[in-house]
N, C-alpha and C. Protein backbone atom coordinates (compact mmCIF):
# COMPACT_ATOMS: atom_id res chain seq x y z
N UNK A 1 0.84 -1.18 0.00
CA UNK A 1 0.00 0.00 0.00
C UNK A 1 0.88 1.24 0.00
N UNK A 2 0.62 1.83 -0.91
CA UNK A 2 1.41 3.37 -0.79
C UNK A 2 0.53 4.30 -0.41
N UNK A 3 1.64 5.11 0.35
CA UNK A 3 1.10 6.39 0.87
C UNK A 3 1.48 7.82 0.63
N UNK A 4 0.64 8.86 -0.29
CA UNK A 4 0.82 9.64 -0.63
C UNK A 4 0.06 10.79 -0.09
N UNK A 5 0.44 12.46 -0.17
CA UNK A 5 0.17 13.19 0.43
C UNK A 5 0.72 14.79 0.09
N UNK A 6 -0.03 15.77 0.54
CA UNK A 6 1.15 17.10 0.52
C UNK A 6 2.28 17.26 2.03
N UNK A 7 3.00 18.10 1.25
CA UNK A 7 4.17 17.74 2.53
C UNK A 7 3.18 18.51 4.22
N UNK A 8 4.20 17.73 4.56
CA UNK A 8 3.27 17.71 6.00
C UNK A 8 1.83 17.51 6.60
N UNK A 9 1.72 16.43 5.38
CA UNK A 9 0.46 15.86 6.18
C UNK A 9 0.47 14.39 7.11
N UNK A 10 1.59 14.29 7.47
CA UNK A 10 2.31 13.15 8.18
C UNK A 10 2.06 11.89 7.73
N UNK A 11 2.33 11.22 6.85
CA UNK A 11 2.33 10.35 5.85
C UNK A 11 3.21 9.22 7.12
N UNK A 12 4.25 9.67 7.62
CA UNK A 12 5.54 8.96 8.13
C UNK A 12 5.34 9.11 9.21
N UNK A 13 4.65 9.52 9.90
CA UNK A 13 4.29 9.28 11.50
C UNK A 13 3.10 8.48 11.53
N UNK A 14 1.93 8.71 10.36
CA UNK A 14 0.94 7.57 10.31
C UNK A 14 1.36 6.53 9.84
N UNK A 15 2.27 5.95 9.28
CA UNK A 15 2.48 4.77 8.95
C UNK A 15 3.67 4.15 10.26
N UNK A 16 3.85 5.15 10.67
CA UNK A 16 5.27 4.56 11.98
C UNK A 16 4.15 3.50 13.16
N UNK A 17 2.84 4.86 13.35
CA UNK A 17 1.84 4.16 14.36
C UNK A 17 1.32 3.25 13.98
N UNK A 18 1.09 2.85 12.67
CA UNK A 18 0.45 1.48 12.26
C UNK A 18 1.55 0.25 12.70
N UNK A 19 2.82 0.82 12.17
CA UNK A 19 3.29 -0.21 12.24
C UNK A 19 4.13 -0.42 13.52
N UNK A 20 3.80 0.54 14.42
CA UNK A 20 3.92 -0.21 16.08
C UNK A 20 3.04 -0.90 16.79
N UNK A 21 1.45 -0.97 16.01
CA UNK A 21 0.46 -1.65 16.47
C UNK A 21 0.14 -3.03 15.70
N UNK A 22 1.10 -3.17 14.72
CA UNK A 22 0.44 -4.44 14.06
C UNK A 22 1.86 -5.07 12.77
N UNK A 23 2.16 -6.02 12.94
CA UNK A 23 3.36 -6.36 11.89
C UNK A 23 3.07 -5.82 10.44
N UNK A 24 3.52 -4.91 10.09
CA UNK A 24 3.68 -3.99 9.02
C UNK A 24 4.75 -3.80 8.65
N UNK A 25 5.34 -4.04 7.50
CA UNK A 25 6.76 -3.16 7.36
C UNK A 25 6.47 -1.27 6.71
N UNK A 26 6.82 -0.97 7.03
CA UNK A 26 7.00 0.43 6.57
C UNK A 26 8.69 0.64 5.81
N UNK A 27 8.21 0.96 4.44
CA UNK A 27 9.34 0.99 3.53
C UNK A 27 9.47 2.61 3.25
N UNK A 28 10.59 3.17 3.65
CA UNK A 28 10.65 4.80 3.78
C UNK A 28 11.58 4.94 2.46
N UNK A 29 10.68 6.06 1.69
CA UNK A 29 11.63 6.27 0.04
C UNK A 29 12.36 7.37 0.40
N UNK A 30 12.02 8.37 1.37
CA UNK A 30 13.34 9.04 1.86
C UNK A 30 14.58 8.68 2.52
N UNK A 31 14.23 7.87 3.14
CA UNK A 31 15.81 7.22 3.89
C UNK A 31 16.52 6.11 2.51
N UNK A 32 15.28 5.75 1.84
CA UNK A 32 15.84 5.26 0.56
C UNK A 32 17.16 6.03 -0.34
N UNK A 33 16.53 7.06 -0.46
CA UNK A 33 16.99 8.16 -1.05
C UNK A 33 18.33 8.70 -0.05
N UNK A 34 18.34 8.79 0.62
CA UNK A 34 19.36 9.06 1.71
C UNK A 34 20.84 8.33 1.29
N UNK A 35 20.41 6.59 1.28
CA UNK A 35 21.22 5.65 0.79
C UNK A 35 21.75 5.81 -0.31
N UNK A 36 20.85 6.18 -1.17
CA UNK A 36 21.19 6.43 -2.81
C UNK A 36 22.09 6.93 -2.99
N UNK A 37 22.46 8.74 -1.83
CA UNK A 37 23.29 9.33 -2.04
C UNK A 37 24.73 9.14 -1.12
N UNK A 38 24.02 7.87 -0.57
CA UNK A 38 25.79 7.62 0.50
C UNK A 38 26.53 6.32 -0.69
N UNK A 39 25.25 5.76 -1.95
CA UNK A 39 26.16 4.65 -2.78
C UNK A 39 27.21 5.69 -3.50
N UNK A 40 28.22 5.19 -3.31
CA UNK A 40 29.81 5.87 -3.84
C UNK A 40 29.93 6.28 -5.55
N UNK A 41 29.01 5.53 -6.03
CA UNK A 41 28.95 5.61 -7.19
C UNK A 41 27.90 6.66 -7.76
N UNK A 42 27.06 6.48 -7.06
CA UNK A 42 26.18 7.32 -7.48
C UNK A 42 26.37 8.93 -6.59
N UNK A 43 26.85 8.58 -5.73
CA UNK A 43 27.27 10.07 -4.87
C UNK A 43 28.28 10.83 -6.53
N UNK A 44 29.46 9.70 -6.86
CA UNK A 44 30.60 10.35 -7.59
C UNK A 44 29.61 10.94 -8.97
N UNK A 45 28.13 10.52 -9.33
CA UNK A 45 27.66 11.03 -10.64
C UNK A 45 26.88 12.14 -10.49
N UNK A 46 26.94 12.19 -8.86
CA UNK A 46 25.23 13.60 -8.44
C UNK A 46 26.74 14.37 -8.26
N UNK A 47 28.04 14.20 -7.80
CA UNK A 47 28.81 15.61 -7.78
C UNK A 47 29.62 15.83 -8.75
N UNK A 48 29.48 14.99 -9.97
CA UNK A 48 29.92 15.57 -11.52
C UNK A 48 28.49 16.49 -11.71
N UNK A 49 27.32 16.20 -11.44
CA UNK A 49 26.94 16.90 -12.44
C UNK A 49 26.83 18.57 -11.35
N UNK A 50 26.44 18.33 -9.70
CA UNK A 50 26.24 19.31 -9.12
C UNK A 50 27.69 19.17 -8.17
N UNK A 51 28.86 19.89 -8.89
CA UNK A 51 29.98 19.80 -7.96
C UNK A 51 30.04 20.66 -6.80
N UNK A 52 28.71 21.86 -6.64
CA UNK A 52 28.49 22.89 -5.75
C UNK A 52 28.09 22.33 -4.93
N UNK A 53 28.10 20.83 -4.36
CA UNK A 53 27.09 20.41 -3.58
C UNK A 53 28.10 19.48 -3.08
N UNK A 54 29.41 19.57 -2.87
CA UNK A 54 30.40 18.76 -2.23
C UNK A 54 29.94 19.46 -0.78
N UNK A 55 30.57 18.59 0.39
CA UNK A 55 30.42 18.79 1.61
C UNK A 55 31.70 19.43 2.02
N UNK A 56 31.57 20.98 2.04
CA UNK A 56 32.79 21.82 2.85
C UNK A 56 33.58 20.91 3.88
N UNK A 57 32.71 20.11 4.95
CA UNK A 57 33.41 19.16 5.94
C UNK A 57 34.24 18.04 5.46
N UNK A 58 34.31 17.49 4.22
CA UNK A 58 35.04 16.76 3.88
C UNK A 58 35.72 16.23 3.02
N UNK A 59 36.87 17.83 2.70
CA UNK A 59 37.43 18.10 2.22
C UNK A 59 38.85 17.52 2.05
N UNK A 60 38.99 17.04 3.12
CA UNK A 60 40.27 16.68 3.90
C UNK A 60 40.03 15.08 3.68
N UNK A 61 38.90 14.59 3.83
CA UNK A 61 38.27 12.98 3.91
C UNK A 61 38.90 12.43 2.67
N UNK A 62 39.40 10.58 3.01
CA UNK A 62 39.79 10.11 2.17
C UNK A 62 38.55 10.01 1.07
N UNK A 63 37.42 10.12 1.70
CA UNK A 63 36.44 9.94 1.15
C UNK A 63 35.47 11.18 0.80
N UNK A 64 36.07 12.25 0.53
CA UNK A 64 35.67 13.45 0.00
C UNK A 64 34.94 13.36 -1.30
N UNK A 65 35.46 12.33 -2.24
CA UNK A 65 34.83 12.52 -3.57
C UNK A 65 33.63 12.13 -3.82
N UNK A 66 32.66 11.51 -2.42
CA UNK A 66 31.47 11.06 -2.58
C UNK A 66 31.01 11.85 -1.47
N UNK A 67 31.21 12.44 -0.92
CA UNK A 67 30.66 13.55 0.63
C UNK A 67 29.67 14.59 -0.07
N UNK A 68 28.54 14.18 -0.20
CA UNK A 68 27.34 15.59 -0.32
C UNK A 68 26.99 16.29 0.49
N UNK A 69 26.64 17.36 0.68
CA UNK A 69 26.12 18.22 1.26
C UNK A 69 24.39 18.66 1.01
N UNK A 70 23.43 17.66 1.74
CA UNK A 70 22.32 17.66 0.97
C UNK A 70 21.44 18.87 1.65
N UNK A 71 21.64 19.79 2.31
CA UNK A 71 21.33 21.18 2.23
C UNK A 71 21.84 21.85 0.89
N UNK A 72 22.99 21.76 0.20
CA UNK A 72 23.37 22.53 -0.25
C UNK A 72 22.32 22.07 -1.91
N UNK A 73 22.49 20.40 -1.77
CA UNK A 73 22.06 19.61 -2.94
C UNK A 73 20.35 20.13 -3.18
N UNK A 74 19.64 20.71 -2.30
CA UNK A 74 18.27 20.95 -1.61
C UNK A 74 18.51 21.83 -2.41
N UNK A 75 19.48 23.26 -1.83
CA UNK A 75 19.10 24.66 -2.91
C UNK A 75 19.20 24.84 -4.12
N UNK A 76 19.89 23.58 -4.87
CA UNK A 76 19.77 23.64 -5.95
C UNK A 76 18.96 23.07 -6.66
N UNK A 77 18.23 22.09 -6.35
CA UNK A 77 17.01 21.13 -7.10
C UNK A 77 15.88 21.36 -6.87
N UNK A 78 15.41 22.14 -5.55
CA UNK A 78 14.15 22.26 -4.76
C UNK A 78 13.57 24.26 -5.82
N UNK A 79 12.56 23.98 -6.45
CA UNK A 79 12.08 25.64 -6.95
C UNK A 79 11.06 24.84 -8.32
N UNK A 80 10.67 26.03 -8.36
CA UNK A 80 10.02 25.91 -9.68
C UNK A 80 10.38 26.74 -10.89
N UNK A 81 11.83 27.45 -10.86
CA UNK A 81 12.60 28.32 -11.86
C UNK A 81 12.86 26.92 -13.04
N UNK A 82 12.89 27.20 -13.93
CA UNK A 82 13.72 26.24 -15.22
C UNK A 82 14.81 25.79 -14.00
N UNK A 83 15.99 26.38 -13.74
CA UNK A 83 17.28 25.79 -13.47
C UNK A 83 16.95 25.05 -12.61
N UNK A 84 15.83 24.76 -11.45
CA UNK A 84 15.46 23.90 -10.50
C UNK A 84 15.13 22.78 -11.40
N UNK A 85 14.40 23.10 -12.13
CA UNK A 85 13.80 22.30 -12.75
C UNK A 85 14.22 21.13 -13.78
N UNK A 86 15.10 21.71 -14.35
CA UNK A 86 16.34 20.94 -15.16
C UNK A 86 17.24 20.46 -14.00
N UNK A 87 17.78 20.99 -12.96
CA UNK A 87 18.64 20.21 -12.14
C UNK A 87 18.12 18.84 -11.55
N UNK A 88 16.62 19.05 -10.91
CA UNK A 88 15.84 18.22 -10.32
C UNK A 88 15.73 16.92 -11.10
N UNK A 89 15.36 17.18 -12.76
CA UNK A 89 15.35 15.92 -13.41
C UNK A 89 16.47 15.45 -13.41
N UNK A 90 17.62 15.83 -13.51
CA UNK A 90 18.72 15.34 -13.64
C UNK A 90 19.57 14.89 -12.11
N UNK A 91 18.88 14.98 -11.68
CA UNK A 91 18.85 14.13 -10.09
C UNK A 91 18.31 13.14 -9.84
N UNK A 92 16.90 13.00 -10.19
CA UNK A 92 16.28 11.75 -10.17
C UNK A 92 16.68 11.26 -11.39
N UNK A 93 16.81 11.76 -12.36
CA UNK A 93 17.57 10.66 -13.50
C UNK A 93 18.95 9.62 -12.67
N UNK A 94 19.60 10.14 -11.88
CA UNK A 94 20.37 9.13 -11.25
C UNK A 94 20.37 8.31 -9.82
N UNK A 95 19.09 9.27 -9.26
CA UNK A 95 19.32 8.31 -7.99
C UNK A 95 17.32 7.62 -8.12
N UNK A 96 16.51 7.42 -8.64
CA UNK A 96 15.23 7.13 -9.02
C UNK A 96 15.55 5.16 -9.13
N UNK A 97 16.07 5.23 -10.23
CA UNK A 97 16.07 3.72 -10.42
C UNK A 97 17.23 2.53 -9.40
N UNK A 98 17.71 3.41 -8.70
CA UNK A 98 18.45 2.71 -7.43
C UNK A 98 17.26 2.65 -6.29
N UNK A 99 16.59 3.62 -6.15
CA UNK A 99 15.10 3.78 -5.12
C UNK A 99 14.41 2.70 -5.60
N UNK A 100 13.82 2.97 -6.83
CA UNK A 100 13.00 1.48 -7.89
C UNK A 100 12.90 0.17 -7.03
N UNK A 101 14.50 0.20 -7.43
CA UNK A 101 15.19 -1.38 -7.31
C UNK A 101 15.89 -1.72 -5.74
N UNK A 102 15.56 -0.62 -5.03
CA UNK A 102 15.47 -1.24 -3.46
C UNK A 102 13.95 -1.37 -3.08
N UNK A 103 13.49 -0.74 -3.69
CA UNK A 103 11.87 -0.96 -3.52
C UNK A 103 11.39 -2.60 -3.56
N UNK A 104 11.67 -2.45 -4.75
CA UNK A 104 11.35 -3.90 -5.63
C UNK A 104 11.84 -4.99 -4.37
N UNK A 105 13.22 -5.01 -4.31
CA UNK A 105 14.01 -6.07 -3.38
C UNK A 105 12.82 -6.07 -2.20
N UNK A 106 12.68 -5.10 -1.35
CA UNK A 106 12.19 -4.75 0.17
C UNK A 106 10.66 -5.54 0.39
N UNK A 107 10.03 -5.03 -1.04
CA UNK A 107 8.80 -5.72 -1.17
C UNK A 107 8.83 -6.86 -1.32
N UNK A 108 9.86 -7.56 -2.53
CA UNK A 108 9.62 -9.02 -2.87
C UNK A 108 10.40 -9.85 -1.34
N UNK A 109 10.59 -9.50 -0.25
CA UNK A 109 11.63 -9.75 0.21
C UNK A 109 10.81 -9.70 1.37
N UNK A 110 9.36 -9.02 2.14
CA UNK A 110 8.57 -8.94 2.83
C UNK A 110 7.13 -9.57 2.84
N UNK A 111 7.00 -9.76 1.22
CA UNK A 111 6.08 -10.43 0.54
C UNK A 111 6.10 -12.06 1.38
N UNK A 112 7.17 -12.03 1.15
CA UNK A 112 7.40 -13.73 1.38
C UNK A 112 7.22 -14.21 2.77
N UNK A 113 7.10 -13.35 3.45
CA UNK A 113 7.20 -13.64 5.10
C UNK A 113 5.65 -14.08 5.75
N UNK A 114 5.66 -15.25 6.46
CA UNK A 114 4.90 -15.45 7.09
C UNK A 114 3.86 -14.54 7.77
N UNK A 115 4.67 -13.56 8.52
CA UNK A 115 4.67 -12.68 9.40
C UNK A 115 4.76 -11.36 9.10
N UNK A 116 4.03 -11.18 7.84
CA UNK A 116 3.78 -9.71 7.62
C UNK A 116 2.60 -9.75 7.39
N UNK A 117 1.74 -8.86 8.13
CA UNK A 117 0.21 -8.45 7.27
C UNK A 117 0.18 -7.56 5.91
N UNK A 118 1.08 -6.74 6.30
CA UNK A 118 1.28 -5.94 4.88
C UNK A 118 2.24 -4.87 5.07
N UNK A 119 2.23 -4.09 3.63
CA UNK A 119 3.45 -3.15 3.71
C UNK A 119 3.19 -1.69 2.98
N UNK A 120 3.73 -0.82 4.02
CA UNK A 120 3.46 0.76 3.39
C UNK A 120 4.93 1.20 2.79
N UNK A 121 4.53 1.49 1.62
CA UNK A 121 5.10 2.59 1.25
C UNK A 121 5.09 3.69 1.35
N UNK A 122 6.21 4.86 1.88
CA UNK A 122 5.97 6.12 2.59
C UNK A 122 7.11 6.35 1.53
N UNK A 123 6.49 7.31 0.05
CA UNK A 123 7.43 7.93 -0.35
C UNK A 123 6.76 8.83 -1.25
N UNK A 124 7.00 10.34 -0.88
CA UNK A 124 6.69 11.44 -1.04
C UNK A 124 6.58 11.27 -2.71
N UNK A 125 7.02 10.87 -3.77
CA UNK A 125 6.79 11.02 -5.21
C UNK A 125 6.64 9.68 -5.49
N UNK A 126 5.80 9.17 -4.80
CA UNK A 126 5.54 7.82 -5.42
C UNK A 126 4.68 7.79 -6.53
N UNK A 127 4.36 8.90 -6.91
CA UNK A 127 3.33 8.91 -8.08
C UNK A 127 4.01 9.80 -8.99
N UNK A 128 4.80 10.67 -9.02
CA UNK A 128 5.31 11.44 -9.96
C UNK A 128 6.33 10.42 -10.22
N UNK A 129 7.14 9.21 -9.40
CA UNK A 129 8.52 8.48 -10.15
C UNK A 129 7.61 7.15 -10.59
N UNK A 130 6.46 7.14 -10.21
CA UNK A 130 5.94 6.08 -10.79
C UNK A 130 6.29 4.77 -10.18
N UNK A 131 6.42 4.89 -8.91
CA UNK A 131 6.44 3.98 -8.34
C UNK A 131 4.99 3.32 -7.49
N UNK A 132 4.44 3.82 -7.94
CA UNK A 132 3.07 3.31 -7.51
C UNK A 132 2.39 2.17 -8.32
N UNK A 133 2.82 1.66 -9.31
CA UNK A 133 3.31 0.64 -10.00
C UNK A 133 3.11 -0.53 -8.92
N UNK A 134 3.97 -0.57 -7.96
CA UNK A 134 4.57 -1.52 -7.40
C UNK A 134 3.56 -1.84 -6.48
N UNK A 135 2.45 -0.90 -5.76
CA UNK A 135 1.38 -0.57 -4.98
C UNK A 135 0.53 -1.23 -5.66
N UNK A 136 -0.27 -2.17 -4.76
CA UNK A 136 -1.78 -2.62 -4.86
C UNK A 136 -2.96 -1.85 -4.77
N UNK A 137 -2.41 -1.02 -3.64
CA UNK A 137 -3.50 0.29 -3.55
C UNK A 137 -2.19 1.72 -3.13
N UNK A 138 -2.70 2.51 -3.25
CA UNK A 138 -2.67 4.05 -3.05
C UNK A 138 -3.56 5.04 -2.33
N UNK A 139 -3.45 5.47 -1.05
CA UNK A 139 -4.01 5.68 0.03
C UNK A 139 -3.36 7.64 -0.12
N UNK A 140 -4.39 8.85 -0.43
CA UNK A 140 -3.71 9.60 0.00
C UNK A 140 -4.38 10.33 0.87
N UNK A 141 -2.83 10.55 2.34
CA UNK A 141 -3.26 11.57 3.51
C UNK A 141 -3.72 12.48 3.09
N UNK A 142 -5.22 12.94 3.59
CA UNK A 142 -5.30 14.04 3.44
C UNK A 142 -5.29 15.37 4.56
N UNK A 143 -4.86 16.22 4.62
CA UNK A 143 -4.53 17.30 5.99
C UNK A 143 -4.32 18.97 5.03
N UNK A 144 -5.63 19.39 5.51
CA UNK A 144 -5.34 21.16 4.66
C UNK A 144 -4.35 21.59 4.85
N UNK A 145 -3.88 22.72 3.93
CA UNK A 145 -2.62 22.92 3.29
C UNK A 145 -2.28 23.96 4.52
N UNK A 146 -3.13 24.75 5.22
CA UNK A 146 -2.69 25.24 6.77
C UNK A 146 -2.12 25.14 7.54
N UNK A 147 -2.86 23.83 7.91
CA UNK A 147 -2.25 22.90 8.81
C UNK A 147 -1.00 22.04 8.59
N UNK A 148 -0.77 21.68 7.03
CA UNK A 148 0.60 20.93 6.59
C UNK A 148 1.40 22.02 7.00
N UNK A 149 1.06 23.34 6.55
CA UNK A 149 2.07 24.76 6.62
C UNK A 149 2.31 24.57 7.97
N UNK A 150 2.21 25.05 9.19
CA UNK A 150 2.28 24.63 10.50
C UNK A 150 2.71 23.54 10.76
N UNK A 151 2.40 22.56 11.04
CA UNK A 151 3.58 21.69 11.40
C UNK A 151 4.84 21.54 10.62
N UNK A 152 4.74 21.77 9.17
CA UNK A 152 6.61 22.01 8.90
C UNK A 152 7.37 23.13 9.49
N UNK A 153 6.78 23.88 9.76
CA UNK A 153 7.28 25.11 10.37
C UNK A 153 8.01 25.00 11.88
N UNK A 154 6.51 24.37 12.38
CA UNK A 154 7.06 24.10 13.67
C UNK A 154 8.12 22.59 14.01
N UNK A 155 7.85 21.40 13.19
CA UNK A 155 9.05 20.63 13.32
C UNK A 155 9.69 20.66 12.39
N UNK A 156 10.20 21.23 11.62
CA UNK A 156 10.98 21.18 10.49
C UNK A 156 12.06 22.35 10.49
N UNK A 157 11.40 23.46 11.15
CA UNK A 157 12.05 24.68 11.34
C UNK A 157 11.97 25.61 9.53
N UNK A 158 10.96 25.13 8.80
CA UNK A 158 11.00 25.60 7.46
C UNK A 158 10.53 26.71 7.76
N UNK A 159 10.52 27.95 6.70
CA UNK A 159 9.71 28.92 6.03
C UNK A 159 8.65 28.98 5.59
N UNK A 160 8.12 29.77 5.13
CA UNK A 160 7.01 29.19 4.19
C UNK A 160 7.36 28.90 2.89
N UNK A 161 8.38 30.09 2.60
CA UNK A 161 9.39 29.72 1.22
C UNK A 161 9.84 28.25 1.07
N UNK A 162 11.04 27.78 2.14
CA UNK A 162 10.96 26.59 2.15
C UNK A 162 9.55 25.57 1.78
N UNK A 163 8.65 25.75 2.29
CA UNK A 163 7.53 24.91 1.98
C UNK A 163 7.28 24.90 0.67
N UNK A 164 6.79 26.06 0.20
CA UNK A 164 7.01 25.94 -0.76
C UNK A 164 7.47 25.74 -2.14
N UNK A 165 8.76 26.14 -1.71
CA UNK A 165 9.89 25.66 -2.94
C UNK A 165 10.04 23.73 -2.84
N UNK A 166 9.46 23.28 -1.38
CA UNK A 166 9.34 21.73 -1.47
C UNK A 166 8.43 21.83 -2.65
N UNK A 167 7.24 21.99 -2.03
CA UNK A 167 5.43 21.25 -2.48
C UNK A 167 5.84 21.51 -4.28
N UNK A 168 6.78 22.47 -4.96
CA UNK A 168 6.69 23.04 -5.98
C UNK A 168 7.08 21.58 -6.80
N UNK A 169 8.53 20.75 -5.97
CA UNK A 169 8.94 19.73 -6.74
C UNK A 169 7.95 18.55 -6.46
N UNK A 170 7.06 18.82 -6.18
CA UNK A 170 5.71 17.36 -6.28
C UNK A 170 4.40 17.90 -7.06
N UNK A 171 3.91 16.48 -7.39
CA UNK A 171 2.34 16.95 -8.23
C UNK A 171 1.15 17.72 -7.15
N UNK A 172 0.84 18.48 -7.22
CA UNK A 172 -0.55 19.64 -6.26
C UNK A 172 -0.98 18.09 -5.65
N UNK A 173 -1.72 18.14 -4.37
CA UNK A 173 -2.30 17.74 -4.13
C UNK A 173 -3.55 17.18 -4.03
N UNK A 174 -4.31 17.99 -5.19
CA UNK A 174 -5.44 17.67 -5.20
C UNK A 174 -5.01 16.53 -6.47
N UNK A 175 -3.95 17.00 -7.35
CA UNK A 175 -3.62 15.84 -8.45
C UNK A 175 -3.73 14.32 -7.55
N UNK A 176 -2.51 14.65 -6.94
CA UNK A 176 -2.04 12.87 -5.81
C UNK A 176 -3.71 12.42 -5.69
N UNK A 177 -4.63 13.48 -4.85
CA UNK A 177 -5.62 12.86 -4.00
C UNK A 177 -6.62 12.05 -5.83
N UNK A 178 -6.63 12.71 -6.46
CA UNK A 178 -6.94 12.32 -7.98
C UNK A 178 -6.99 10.98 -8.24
N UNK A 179 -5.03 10.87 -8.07
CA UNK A 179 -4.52 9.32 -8.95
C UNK A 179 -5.09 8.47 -7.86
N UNK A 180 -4.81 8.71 -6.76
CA UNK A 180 -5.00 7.90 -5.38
C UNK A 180 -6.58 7.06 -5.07
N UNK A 181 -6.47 5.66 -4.73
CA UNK A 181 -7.56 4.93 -4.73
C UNK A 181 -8.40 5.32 -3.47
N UNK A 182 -7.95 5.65 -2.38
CA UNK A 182 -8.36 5.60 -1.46
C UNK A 182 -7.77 7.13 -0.86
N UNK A 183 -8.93 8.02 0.16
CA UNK A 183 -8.44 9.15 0.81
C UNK A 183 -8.57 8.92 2.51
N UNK A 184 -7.77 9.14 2.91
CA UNK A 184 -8.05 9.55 4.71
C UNK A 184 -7.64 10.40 5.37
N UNK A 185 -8.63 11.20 6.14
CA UNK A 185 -8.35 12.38 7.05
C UNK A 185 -7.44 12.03 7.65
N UNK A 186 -6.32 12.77 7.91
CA UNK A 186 -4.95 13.21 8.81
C UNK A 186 -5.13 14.16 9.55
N UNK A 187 -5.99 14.98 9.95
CA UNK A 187 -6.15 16.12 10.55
C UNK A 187 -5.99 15.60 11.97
N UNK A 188 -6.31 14.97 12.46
CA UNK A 188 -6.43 14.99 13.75
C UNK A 188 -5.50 14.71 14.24
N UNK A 189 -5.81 13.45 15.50
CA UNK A 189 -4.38 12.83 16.25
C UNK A 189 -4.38 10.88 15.56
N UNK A 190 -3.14 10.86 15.77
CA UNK A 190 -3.00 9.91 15.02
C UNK A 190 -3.91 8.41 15.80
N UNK A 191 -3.95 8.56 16.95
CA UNK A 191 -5.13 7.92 17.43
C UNK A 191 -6.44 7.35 16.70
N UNK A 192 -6.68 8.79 15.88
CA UNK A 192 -8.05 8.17 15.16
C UNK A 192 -7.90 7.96 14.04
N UNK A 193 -6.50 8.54 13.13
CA UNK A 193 -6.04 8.14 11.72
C UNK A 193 -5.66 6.76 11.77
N UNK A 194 -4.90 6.49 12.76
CA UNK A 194 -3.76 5.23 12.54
C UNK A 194 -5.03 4.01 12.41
N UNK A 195 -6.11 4.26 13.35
CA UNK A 195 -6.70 3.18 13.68
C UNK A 195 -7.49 2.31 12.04
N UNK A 196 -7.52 3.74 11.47
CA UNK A 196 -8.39 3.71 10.09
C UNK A 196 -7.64 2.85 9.12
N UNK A 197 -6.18 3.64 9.26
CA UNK A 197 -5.18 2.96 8.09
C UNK A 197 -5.40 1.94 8.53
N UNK A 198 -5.24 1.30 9.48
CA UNK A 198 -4.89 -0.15 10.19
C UNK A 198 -6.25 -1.28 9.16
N UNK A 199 -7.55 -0.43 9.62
CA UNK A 199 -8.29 -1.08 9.12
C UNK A 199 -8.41 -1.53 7.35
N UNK A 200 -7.81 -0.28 6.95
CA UNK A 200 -8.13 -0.35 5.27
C UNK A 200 -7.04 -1.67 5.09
N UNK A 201 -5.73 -1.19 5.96
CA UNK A 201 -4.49 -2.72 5.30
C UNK A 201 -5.32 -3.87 5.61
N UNK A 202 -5.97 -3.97 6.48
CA UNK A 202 -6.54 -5.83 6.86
C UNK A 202 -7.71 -6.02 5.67
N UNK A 203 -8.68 -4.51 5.28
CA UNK A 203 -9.43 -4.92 4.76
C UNK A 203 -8.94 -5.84 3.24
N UNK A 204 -8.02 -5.02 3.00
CA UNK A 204 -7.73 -5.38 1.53
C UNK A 204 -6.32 -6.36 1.54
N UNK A 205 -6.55 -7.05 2.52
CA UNK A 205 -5.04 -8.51 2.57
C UNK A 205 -5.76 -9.68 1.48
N UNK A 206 -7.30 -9.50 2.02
CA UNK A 206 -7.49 -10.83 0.91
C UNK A 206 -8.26 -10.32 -0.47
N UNK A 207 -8.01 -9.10 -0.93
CA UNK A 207 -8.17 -8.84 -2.17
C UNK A 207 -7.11 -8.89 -2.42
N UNK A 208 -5.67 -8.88 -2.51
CA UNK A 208 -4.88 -8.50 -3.36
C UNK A 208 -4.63 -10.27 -3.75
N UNK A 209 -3.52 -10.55 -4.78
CA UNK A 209 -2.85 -11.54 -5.52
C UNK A 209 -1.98 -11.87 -4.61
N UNK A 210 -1.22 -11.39 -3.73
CA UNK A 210 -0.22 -11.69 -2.72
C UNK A 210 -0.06 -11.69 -1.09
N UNK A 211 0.55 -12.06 -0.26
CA UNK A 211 0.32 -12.24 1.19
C UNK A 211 0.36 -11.01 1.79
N UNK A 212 0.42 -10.02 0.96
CA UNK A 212 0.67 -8.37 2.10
C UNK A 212 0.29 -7.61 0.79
N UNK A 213 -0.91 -6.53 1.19
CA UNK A 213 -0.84 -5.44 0.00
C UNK A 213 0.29 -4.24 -0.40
């Protein structure tokens, strides 16, 4: 099951509470992505193309030639100017199909387990990289754009600029809620969200083709 959303509608704290109440794996495409940029190889092709985005701290490191700086990697890909925009594709042109293909592994690899009821996907462009593909269903949080504004602010320490120069590199939200099979209120406390998600994963274990949706 994937889970999609506008930023800060806690996509990753509702799927954390599901899956402290019930064997779930929760597969995170940001920490995915995280990895992507610590593989050596692919670090050495994101700082040919953005060499402004080496890490000042490790300069000195034997291992300098793969050290990003993903604040710095942020100001350059995150906008909706052309140059964001051309940089951005050419970012996920190299780290997208390494995400793909840990996806793929994580799922076929959780699938198989006795002991999974099912599995969320928590990744912010799962529908713009087309990884929703891989999803049986598509579930998107929904939480007004107010309230997303506010809590990034307050745990994130963003702007509103910041916010926005995020939300700019994803499809609007009302698009996601569009592609998306299924919607659920996030507004509240996760108390009364989590309980819901919980229910939709059990409902749909024995519709899908496989042992976990």
């Amino acid at each position: 099951m994937g889970l999609v959303g506008g930023i800060g509608s806690g996509k990753s704290a509702l799927a954390s509470w599901v899956s402290h109440h019930a064997p779930i794996e929760v597969l995170d495409g940001d920490l995915l992505g995280h990895h992507a940029l610590k593989d050596p190889t692919l670090a050495r092709l994101v700082l040919d193309r953005f060499p402004q985005a080496r890490s000042s701290d490790d300069t000195n490191s034997a291992n300098s030639d793969h050290q990003i700086s993903r604040p710095a990697l942020a100001g350059i890909v995150f906008g909706d100017d052309p140059e964001s925009l051309s940089a951005r594709s050419d970012l996920e042109t190299i780290v997208h199909p390494f995400i793909r293909r840990r996806l793929q592994d994580l799922i076929h690899e959780h699938r198989g387990r006795s002991d999974c009821e099912g599995i969320l996907v928590d990744a912010a462009v799962l529908l713009e990289a087309g990884w929703h593909d891989l999803c049986d269903h598509v579930v998107f949080v929904d939480v007004p754009e107010a309230l997303r504004l506010s809590r990034v602010t307050e745990t994130r320490d963003w702007t509103r600029t910041d916010y926005l120069a995020r939300q700019s590199s994803q499809w609007p939200p009302e698009r996601k809620q569009d592609a998306a099979d299924t919607s659920l209120d996030n507004s509240g406390s996760l108390e009364d969200s989590g309980p819901r998600l919980l229910s939709l994963v059990h409902s749909l274990r024995g519709k899908t083709s496989a042992s976990c949706p």
